[in-house]
N, C-alpha and C. Protein backbone atom coordinates (compact mmCIF):
# COMPACT_ATOMS: atom_id res chain seq x y z
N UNK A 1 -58.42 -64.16 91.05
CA UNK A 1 -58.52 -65.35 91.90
C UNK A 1 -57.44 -65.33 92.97
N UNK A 2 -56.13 -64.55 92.72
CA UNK A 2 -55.50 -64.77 93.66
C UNK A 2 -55.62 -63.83 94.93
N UNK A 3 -56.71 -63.17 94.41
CA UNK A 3 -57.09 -61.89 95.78
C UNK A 3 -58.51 -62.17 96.36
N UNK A 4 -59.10 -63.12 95.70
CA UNK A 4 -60.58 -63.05 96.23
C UNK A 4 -60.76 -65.05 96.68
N UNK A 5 -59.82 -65.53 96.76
CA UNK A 5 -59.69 -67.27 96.59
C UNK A 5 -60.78 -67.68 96.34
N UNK A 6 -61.63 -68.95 97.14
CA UNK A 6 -62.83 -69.62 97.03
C UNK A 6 -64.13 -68.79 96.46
N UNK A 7 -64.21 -67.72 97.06
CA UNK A 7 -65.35 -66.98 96.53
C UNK A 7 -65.14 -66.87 95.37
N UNK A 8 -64.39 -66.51 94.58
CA UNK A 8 -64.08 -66.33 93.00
C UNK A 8 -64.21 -67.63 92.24
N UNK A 9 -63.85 -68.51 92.79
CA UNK A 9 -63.55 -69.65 92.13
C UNK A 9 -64.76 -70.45 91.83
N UNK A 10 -65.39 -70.35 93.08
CA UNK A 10 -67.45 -70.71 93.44
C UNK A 10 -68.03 -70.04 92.31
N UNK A 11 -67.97 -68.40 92.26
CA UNK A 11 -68.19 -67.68 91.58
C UNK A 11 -68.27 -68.25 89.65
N UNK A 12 -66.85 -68.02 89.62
CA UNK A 12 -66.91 -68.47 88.53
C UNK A 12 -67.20 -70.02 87.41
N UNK A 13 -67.56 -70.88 88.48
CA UNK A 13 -67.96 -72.24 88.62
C UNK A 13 -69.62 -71.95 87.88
N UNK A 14 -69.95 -71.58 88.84
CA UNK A 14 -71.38 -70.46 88.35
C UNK A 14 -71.52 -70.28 87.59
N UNK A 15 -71.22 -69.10 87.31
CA UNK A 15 -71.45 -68.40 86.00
C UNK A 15 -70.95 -69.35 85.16
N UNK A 16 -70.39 -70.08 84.99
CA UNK A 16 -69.40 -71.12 83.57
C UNK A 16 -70.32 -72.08 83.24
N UNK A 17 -70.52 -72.67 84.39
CA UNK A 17 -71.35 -74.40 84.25
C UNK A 17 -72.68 -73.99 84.10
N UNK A 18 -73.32 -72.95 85.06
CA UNK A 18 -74.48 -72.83 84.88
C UNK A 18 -75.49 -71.51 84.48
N UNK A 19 -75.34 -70.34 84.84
CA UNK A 19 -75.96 -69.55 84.21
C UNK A 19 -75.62 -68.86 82.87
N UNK A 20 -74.51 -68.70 82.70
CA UNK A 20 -73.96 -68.27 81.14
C UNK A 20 -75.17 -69.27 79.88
N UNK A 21 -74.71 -70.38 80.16
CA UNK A 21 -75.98 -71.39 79.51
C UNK A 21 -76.93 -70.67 79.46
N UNK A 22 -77.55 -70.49 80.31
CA UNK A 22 -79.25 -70.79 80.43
C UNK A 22 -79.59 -69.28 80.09
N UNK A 23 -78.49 -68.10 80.65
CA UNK A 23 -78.94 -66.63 80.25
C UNK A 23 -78.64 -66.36 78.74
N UNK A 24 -77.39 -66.69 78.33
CA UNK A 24 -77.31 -66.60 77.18
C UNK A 24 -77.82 -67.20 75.99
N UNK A 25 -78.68 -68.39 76.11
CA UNK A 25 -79.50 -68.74 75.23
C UNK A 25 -80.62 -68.58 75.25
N UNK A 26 -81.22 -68.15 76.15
CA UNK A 26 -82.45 -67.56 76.53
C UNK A 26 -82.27 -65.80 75.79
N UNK A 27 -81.65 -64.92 76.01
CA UNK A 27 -80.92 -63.76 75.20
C UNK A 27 -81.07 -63.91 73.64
N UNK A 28 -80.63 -64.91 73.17
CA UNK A 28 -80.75 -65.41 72.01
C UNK A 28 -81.63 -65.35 71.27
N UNK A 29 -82.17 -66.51 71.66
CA UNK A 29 -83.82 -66.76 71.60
C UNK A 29 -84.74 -65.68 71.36
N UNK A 30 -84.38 -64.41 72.36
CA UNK A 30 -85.84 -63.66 72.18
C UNK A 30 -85.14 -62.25 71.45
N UNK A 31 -84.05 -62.50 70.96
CA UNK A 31 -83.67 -61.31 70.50
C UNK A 31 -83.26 -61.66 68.99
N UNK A 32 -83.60 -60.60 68.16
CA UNK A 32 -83.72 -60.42 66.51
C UNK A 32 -82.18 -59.86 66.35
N UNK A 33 -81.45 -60.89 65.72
CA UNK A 33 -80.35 -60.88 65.08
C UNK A 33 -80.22 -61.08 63.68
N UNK A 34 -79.42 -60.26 63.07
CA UNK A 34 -78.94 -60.00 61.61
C UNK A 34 -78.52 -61.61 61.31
N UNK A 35 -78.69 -61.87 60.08
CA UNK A 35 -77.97 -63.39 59.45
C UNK A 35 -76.34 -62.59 59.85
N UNK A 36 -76.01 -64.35 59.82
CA UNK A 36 -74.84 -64.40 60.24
C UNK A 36 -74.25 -64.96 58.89
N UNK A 37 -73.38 -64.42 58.83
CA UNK A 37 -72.89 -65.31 57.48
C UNK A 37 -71.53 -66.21 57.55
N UNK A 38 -71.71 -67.58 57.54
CA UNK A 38 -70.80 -69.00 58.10
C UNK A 38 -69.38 -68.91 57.22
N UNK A 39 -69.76 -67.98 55.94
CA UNK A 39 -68.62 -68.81 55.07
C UNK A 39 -67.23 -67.75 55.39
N UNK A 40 -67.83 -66.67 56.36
CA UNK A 40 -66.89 -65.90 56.85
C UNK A 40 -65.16 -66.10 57.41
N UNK A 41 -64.38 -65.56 56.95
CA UNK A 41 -62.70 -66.11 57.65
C UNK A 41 -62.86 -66.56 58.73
N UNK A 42 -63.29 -65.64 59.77
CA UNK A 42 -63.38 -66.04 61.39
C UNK A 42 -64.04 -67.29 61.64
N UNK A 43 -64.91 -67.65 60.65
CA UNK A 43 -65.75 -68.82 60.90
C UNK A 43 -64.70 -69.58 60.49
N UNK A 44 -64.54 -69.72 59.58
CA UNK A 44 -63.18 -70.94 58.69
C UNK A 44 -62.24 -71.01 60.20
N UNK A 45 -61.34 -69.76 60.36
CA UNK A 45 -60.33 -70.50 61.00
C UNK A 45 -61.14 -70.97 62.63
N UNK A 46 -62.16 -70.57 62.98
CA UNK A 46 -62.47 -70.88 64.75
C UNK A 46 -62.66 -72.18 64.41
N UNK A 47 -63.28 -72.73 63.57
CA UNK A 47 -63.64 -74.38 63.44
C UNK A 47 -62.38 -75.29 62.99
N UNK A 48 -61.42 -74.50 62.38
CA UNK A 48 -59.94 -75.10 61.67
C UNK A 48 -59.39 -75.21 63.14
N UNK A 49 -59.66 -74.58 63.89
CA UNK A 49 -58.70 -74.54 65.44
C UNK A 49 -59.29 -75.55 66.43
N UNK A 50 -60.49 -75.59 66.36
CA UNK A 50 -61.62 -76.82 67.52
C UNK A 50 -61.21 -77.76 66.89
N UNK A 51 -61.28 -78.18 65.56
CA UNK A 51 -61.00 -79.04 64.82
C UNK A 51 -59.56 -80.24 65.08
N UNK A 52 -59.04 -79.48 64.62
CA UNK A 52 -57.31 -79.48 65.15
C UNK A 52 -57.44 -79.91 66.82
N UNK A 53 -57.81 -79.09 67.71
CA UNK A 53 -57.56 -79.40 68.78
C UNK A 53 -58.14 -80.43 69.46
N UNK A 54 -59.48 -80.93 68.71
CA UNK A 54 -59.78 -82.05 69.15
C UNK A 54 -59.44 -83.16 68.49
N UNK A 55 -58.89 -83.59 67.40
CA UNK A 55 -57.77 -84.83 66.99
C UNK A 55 -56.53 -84.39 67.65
N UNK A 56 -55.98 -83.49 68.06
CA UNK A 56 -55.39 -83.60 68.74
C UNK A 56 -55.23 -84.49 70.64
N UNK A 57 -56.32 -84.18 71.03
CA UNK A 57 -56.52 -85.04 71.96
C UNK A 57 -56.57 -86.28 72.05
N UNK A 58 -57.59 -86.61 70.96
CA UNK A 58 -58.40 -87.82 70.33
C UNK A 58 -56.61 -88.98 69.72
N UNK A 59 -56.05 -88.18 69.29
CA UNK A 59 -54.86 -88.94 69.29
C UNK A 59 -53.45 -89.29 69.76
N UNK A 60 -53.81 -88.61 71.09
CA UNK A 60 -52.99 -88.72 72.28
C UNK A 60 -52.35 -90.51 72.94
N UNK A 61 -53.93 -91.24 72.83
CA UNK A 61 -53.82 -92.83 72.84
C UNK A 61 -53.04 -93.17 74.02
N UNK A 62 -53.08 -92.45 75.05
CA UNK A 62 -52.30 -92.75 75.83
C UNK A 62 -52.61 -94.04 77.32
N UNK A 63 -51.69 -93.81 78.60
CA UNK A 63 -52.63 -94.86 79.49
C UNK A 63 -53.08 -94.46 80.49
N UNK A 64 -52.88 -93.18 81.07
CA UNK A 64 -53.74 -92.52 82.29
C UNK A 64 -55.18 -91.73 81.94
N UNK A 65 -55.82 -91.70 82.88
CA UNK A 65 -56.75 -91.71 82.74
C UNK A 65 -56.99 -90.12 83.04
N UNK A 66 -58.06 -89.29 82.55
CA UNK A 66 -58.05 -87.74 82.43
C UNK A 66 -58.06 -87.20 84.04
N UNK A 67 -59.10 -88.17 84.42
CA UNK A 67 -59.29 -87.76 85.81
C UNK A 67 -57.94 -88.17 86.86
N UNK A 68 -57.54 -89.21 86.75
CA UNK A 68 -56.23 -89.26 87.37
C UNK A 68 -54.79 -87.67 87.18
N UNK A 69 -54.85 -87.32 86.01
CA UNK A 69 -54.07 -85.99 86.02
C UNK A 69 -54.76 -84.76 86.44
N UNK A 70 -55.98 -85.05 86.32
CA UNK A 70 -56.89 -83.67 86.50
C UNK A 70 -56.43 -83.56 88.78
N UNK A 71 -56.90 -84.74 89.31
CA UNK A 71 -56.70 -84.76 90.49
C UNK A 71 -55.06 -84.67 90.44
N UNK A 72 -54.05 -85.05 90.03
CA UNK A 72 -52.71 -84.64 90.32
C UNK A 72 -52.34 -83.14 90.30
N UNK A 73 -53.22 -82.48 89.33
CA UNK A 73 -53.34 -81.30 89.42
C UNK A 73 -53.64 -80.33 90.24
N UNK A 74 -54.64 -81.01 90.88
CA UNK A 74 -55.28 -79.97 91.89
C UNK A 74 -54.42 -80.27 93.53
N UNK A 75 -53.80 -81.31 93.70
CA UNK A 75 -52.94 -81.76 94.51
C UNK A 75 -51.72 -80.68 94.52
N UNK A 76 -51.63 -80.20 93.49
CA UNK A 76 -50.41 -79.59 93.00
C UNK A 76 -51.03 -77.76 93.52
N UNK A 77 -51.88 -78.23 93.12
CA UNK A 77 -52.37 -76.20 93.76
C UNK A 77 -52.79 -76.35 95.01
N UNK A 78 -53.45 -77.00 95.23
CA UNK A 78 -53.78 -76.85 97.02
C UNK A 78 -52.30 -76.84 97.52
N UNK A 79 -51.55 -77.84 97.64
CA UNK A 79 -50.02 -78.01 98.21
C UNK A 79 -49.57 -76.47 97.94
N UNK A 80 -49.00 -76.14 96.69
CA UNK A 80 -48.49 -75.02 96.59
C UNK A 80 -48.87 -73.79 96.61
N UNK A 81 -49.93 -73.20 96.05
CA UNK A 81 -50.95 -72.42 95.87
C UNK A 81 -52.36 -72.10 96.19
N UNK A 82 -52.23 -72.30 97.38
CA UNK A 82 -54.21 -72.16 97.95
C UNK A 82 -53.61 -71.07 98.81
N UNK A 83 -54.49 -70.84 99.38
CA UNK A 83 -54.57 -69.98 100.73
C UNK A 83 -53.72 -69.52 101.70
N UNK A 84 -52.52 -70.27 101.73
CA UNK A 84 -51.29 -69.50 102.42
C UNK A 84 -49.85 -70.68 101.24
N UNK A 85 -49.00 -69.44 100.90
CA UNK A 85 -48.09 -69.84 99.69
C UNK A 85 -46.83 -69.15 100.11
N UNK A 86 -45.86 -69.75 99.71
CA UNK A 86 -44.56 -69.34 100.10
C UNK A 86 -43.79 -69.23 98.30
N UNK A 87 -42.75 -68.44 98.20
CA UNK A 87 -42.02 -68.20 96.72
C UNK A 87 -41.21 -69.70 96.61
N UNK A 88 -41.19 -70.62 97.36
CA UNK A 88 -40.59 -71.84 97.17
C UNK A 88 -41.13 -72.90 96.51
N UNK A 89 -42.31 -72.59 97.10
CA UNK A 89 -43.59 -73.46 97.34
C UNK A 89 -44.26 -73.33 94.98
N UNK A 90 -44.11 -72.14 94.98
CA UNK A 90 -44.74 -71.61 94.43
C UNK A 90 -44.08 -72.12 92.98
N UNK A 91 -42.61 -71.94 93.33
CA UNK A 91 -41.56 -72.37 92.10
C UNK A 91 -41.77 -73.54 92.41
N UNK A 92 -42.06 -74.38 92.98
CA UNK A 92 -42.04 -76.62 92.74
C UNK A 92 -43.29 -76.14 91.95
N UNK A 93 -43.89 -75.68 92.05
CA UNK A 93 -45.86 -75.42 91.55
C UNK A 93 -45.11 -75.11 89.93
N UNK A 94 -44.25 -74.74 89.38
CA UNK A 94 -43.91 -74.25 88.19
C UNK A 94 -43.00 -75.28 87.34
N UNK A 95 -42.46 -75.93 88.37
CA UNK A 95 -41.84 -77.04 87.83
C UNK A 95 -42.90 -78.11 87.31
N UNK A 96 -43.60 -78.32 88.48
CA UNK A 96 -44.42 -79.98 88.08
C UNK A 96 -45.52 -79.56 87.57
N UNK A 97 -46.13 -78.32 87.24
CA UNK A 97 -47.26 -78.36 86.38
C UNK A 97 -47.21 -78.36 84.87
N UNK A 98 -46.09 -77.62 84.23
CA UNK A 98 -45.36 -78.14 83.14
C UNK A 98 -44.90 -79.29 82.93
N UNK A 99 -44.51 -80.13 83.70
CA UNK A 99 -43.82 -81.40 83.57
C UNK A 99 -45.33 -82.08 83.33
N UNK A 100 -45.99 -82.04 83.87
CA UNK A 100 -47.86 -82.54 84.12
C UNK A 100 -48.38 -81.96 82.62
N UNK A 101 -48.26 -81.53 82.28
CA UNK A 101 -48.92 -80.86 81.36
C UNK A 101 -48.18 -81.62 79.60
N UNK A 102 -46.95 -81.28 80.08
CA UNK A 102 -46.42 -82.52 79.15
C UNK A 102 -46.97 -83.99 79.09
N UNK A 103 -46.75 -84.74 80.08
CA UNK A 103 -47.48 -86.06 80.06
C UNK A 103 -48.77 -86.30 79.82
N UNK A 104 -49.68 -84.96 80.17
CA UNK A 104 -51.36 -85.08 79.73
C UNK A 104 -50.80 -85.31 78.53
N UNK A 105 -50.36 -84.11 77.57
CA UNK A 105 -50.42 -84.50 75.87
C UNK A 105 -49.43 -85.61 75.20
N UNK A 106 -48.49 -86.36 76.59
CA UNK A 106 -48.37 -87.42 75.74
C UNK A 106 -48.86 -88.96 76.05
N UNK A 107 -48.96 -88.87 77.71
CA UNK A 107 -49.97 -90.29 77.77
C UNK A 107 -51.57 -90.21 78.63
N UNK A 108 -52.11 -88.84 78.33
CA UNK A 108 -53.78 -88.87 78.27
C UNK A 108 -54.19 -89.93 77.76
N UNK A 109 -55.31 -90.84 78.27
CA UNK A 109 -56.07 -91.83 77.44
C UNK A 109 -57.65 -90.91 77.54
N UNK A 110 -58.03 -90.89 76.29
CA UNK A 110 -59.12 -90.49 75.84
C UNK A 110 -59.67 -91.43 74.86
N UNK A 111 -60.34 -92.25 75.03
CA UNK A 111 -61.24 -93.19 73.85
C UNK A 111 -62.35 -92.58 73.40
N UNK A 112 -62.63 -93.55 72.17
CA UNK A 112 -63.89 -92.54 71.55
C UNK A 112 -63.60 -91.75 70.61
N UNK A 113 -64.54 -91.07 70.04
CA UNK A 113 -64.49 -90.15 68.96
C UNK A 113 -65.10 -88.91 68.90
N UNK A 114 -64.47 -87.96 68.01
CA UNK A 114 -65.16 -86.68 68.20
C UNK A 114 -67.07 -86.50 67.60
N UNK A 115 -67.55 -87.66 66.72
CA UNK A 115 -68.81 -87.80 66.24
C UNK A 115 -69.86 -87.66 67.02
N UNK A 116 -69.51 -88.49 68.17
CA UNK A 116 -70.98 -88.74 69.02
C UNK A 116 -70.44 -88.03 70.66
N UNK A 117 -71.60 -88.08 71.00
CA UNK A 117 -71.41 -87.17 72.70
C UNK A 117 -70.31 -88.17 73.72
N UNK A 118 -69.18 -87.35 74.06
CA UNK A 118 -68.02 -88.32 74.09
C UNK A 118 -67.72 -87.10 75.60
N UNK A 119 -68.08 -87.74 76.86
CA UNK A 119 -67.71 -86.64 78.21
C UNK A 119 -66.48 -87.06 78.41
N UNK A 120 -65.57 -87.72 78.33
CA UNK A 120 -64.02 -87.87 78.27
C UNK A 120 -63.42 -87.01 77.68
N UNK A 121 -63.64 -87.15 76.21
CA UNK A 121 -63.17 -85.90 75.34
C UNK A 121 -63.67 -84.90 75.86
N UNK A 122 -64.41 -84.42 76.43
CA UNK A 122 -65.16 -82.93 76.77
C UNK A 122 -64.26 -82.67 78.02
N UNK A 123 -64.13 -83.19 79.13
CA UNK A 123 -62.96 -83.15 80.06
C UNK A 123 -62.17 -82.88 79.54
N UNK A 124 -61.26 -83.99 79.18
CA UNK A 124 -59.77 -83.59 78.66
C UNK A 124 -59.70 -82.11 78.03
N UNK A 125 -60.92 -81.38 76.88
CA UNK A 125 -60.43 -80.08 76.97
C UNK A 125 -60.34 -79.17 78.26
N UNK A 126 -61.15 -79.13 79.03
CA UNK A 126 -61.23 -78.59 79.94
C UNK A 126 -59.97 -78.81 80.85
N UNK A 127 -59.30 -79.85 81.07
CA UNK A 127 -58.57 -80.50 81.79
C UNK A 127 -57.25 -79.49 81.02
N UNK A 128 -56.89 -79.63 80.29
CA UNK A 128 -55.82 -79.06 79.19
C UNK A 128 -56.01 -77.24 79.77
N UNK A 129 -57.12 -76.51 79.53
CA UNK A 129 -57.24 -75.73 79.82
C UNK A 129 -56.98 -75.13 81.47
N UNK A 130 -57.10 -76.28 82.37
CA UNK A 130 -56.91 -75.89 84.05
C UNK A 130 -55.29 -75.71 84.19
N UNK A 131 -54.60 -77.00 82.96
CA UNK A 131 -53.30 -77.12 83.18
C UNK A 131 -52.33 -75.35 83.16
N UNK A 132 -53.18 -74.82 81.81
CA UNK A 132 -52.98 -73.39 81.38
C UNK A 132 -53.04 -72.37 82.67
N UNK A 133 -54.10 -72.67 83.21
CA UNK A 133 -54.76 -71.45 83.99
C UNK A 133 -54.21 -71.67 85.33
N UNK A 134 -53.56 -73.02 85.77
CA UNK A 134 -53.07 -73.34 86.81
C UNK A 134 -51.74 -72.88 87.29
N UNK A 135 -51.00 -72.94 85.94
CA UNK A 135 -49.48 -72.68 85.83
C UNK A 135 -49.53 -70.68 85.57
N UNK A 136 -50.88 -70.36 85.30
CA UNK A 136 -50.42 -68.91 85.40
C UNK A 136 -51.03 -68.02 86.99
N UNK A 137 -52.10 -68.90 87.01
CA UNK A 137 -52.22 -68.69 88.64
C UNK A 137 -50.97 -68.56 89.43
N UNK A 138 -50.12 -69.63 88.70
CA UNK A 138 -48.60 -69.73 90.15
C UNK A 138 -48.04 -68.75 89.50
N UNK A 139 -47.95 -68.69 88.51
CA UNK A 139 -47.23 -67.40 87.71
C UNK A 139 -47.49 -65.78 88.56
N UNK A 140 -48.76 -65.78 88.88
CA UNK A 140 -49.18 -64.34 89.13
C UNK A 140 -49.02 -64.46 90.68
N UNK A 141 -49.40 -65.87 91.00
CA UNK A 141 -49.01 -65.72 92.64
C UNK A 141 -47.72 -64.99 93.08
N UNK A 142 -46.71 -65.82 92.38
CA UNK A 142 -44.92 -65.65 93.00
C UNK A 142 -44.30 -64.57 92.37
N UNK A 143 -45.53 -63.86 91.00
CA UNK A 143 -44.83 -62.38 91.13
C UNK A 143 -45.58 -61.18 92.01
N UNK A 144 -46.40 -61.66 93.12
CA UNK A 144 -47.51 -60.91 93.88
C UNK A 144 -46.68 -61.36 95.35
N UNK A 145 -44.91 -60.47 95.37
CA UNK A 145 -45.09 -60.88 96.70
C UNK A 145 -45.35 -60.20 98.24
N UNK A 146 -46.64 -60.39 98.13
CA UNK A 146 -47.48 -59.79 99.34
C UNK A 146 -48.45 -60.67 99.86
N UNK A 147 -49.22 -60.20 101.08
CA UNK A 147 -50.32 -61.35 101.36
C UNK A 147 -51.32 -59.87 101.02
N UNK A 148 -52.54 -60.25 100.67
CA UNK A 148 -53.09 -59.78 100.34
C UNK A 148 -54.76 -60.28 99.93
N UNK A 149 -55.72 -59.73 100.12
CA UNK A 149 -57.10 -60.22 100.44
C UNK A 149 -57.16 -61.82 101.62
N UNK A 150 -57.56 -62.76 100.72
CA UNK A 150 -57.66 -63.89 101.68
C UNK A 150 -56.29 -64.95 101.81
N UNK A 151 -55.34 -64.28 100.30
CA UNK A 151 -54.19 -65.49 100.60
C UNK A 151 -53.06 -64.62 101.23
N UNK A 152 -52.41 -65.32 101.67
CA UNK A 152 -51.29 -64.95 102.86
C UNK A 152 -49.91 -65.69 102.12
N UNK A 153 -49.10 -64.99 101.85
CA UNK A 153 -47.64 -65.32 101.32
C UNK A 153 -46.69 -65.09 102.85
N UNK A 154 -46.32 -66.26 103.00
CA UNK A 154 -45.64 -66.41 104.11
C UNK A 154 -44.51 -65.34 104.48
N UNK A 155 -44.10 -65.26 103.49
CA UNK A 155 -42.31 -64.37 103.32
C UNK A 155 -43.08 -62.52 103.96
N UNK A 156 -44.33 -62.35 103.60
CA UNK A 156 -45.00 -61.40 103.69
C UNK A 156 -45.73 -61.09 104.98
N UNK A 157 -45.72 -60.85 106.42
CA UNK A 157 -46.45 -60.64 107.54
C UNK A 157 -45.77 -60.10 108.75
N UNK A 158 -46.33 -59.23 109.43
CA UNK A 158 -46.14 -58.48 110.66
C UNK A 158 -45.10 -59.35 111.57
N UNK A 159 -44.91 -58.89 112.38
CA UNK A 159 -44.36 -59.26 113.60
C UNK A 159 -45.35 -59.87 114.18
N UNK A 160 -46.79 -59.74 114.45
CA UNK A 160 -48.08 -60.70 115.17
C UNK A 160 -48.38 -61.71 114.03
N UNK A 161 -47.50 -61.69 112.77
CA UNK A 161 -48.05 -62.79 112.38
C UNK A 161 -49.43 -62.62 111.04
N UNK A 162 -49.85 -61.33 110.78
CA UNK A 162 -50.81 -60.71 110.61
C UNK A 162 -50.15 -60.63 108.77
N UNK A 163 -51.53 -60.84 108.12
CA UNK A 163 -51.42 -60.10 106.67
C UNK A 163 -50.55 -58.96 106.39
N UNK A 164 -49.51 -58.99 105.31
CA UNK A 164 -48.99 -57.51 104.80
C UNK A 164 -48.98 -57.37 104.02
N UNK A 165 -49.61 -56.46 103.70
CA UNK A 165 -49.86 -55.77 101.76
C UNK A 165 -47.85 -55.24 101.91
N UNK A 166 -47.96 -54.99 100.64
CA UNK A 166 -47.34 -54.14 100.10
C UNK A 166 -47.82 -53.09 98.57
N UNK A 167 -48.43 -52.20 99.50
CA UNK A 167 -49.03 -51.20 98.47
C UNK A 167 -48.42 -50.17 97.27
N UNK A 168 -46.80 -50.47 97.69
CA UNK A 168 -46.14 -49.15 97.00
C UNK A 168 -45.68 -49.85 95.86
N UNK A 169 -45.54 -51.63 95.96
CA UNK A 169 -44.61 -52.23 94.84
C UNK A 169 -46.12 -53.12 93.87
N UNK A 170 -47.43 -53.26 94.81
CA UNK A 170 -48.37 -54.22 94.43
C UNK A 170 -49.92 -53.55 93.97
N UNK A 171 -49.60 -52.26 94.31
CA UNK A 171 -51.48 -51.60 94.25
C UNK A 171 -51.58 -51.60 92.51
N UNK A 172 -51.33 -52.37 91.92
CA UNK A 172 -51.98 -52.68 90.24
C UNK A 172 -52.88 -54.06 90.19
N UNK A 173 -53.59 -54.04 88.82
CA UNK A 173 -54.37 -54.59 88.95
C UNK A 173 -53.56 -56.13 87.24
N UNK A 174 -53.21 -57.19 87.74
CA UNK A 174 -52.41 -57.78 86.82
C UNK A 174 -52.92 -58.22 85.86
N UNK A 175 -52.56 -57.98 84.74
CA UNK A 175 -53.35 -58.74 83.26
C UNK A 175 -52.57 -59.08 82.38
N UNK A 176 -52.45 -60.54 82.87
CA UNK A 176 -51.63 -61.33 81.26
C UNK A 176 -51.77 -61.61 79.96
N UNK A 177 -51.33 -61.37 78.99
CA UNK A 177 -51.31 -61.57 78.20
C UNK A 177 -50.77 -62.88 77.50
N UNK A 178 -51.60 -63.69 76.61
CA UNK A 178 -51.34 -64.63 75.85
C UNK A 178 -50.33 -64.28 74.35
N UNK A 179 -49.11 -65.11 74.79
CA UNK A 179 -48.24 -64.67 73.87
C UNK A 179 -47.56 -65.68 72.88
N UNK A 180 -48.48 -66.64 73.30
CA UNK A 180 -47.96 -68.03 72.00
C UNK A 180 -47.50 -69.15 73.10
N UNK A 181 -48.08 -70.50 72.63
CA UNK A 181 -47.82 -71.71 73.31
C UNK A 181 -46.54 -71.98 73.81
N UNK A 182 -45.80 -71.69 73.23
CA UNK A 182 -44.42 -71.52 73.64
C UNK A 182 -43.28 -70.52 74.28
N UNK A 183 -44.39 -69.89 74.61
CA UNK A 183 -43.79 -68.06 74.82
C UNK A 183 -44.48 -67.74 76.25
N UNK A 184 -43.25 -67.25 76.89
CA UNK A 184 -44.13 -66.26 78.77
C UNK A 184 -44.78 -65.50 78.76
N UNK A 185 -46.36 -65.62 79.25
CA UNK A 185 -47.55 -64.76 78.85
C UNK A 185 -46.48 -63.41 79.63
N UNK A 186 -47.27 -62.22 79.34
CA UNK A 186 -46.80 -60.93 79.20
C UNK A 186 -47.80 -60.86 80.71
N UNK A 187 -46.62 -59.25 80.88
CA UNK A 187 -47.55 -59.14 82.76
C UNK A 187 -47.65 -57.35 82.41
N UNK A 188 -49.03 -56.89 82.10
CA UNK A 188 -49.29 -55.79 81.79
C UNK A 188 -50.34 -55.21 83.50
N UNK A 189 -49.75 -54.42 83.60
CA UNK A 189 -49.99 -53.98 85.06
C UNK A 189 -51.19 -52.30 84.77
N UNK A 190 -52.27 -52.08 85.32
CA UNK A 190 -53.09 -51.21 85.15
C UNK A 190 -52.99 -50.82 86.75
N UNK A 191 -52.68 -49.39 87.03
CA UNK A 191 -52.36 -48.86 88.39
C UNK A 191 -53.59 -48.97 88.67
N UNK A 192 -53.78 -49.09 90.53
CA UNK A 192 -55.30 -48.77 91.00
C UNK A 192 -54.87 -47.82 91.69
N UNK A 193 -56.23 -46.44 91.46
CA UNK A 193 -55.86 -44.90 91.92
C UNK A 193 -57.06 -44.95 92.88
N UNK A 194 -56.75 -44.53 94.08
CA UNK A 194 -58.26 -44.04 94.49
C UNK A 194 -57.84 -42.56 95.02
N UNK A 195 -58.77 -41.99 94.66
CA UNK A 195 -59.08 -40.52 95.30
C UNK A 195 -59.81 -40.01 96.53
N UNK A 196 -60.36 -40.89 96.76
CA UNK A 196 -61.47 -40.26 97.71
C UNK A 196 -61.05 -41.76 99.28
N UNK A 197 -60.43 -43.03 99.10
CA UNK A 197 -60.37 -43.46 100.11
C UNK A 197 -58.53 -43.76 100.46
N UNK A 198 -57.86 -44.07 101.46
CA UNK A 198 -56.83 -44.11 101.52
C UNK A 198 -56.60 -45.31 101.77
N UNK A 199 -55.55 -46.08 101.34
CA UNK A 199 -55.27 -47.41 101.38
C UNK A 199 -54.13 -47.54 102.93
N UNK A 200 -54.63 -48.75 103.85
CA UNK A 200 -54.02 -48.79 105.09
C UNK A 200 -53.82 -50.55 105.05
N UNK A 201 -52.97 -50.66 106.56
CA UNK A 201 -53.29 -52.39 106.46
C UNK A 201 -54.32 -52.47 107.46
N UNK A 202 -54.73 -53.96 106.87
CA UNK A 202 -56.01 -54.47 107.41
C UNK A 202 -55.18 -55.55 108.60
N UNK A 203 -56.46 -55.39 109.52
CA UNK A 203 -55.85 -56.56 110.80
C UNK A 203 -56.93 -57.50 110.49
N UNK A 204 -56.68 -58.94 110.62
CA UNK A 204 -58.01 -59.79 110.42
C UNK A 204 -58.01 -60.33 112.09
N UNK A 205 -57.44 -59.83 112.94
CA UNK A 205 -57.31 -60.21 114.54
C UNK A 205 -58.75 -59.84 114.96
């Protein structure tokens, strides 16, 4: 996302909300699968964890409302993190999305219960989850310092003003790793090699 912006993001909007659904249960449906057997470990703990995580929400009891943090959120990435980002910009983005992320889990208001079809509760996970993906977005931004595809890091550009890679410190491809709720996801770097084309800078003039 931080090399391909809006298109990725459209993209994956897509595929999430709407075709994953409809292909993958359709897949389902017409295809002959082995019994599954429920009483399995993996089964025990994936439902011990949904479980958990939704009284967890559910007893948050707090007084803002999901959508009120969800929009503080996104206030917080456009400002710092959209389309042209500076390493300043990027660290306030690291401060207040943690600080945000704290107050979702302690004054979220979520009413209702996990029994019946409850779209508050169904937000708030989702909401919890942007907080995650938001704070590592800035994470991968402000250790990416180059401009590069459509976003432009200020500290990073020509003398005209123009996009600058930096290919000798940035040509990997970044993959974090989840290392515990309390712990700095891991930054495992996979080189990109090409053989056959040569990497130059691009002018968007």
């Amino acid at each position: 996302a931080n090399r391909l912006g809006a298109s990725a993001l459209m993209q994956g909007l897509s595929d999430g909300y709407f075709i994953a659904p409809a292909t993958v249960s359709n897949y389902i449906a017409q295809t002959s699968l082995s019994k599954v057997d429920a009483s399995h470990s993996a089964f025990q703990q994936a439902e011990e964890e949904v479980v958990n995580r939704v009284n967890r929400l559910l007893n948050i009891r707090g007084r803002r409302s999901v959508d009120e943090i969800h929009r503080e959120l996104g206030k917080i990435m456009w400002e710092y993190c959209g389309m042209g980002r500076t390493e300043a910009g990027l660290k306030k983005a690291l401060e207040l999305i943690p600080a945000l992320r704290e107050e979702f889990w302690q004054n979220a208001s979520i009413p209702g219960d996990a029994d019946d079809m409850n779209q508050t509760l169904e937000k708030a996970g989702r909401v919890a989850d942007f907080l995650e993906l938001g704070e590592l977005l800035c994470r991968d931004a402000l250790d990416r310092a180059e401009s590069c595809g459509g976003h432009f890091r200020e500290e990073s550009q020509t003398e005209d003003g123009e996009a600058l890679r930096d290919d000798e410190n940035f040509a990997y491809v970044a993959a974090w790793q989840y290392a515990g709720d309390d712990a700095e996801p891991i930054l495992n770097k996979e080189p990109l090699k090409f053989d056959y084309v040569k990497l130059t800078q691009r002018s968007y003039k």
